[in-house]
C-alpha atoms as a PDB file:
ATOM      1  CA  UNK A   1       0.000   0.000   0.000  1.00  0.00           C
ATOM      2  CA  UNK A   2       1.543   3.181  -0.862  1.00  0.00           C
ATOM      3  CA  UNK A   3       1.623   5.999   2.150  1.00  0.00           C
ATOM      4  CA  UNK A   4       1.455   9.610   1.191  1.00  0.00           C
ATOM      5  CA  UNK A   5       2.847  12.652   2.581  1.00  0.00           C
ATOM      6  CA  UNK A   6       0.919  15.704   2.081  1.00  0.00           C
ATOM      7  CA  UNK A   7       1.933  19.792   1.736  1.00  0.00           C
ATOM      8  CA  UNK A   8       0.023  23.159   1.381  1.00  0.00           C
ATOM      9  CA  UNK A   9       1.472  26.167  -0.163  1.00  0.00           C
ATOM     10  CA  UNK A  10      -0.102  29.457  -1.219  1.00  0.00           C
ATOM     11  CA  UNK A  11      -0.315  30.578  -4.842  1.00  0.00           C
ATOM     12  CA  UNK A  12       0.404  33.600  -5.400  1.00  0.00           C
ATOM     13  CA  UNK A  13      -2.077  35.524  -8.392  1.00  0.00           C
ATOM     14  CA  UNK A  14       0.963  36.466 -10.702  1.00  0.00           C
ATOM     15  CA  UNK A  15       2.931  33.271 -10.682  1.00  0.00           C
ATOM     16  CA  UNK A  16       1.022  30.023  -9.939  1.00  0.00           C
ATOM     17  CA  UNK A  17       2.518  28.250 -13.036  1.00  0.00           C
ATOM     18  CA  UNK A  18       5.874  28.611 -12.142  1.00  0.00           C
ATOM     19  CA  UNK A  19       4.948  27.787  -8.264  1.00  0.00           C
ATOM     20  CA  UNK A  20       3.365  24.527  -8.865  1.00  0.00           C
ATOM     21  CA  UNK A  21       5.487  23.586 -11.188  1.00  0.00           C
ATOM     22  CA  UNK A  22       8.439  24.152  -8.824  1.00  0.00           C
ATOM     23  CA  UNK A  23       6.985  21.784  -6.779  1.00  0.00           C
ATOM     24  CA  UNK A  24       6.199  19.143  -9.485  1.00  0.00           C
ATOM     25  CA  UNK A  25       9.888  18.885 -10.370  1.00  0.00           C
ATOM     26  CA  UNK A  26      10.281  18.022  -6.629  1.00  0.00           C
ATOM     27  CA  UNK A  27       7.858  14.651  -6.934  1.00  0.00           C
ATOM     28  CA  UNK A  28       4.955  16.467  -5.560  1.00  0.00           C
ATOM     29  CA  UNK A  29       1.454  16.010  -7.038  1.00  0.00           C
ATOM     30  CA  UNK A  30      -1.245  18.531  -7.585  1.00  0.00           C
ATOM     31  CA  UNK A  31      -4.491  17.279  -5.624  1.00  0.00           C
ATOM     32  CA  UNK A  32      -6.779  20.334  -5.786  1.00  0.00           C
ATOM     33  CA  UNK A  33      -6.861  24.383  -5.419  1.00  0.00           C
ATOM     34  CA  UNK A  34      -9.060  25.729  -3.372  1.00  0.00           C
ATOM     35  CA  UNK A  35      -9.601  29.842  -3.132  1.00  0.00           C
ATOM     36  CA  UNK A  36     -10.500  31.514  -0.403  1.00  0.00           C
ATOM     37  CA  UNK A  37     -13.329  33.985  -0.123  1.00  0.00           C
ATOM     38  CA  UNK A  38     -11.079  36.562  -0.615  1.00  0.00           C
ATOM     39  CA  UNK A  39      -9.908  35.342  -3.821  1.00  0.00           C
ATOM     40  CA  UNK A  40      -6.533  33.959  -2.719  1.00  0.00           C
ATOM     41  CA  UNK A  41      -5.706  30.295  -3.863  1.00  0.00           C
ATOM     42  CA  UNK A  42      -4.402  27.373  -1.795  1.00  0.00           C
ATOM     43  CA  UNK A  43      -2.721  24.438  -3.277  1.00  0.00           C
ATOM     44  CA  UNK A  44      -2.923  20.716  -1.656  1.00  0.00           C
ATOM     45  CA  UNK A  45      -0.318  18.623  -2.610  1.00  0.00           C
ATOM     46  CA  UNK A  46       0.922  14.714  -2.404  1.00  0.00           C
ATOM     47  CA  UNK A  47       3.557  12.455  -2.770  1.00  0.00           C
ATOM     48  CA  UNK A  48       4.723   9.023  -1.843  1.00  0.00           C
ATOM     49  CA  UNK A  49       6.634   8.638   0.951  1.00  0.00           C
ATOM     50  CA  UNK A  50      10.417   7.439   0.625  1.00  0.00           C
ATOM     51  CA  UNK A  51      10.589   4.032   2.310  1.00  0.00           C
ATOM     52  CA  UNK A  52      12.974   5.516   4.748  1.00  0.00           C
ATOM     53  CA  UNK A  53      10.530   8.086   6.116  1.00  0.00           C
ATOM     54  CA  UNK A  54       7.699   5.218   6.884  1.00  0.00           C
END
């Protein structure tokens, strides 16, 4: 069964792109984006978990 490790980062309004892909090149996998009421964006992220860190 494969465990997950999960992370949640702002994105900012003029870069996003860049940010999440950033984090891509770093193994981590876009889940969802949720904004805010105020119109500010979260991002939830995922990836495996090294078999060292279980």
């Amino acid at each position: 069964m494969t465990k997950w490790e999960y992370f949640i980062t702002p994105l900012p309004l003029h870069t996003p792109g860049a940010i999440l892909n950033n984090w891509g090149k770093q193994g981590w996998e876009l889940v969802q984006i949720v904004v805010n009421d105020q119109g500010g964006s979260v991002a939830y992220m995922k990836r495996p978990l090294e078999d060292s860190a279980m």
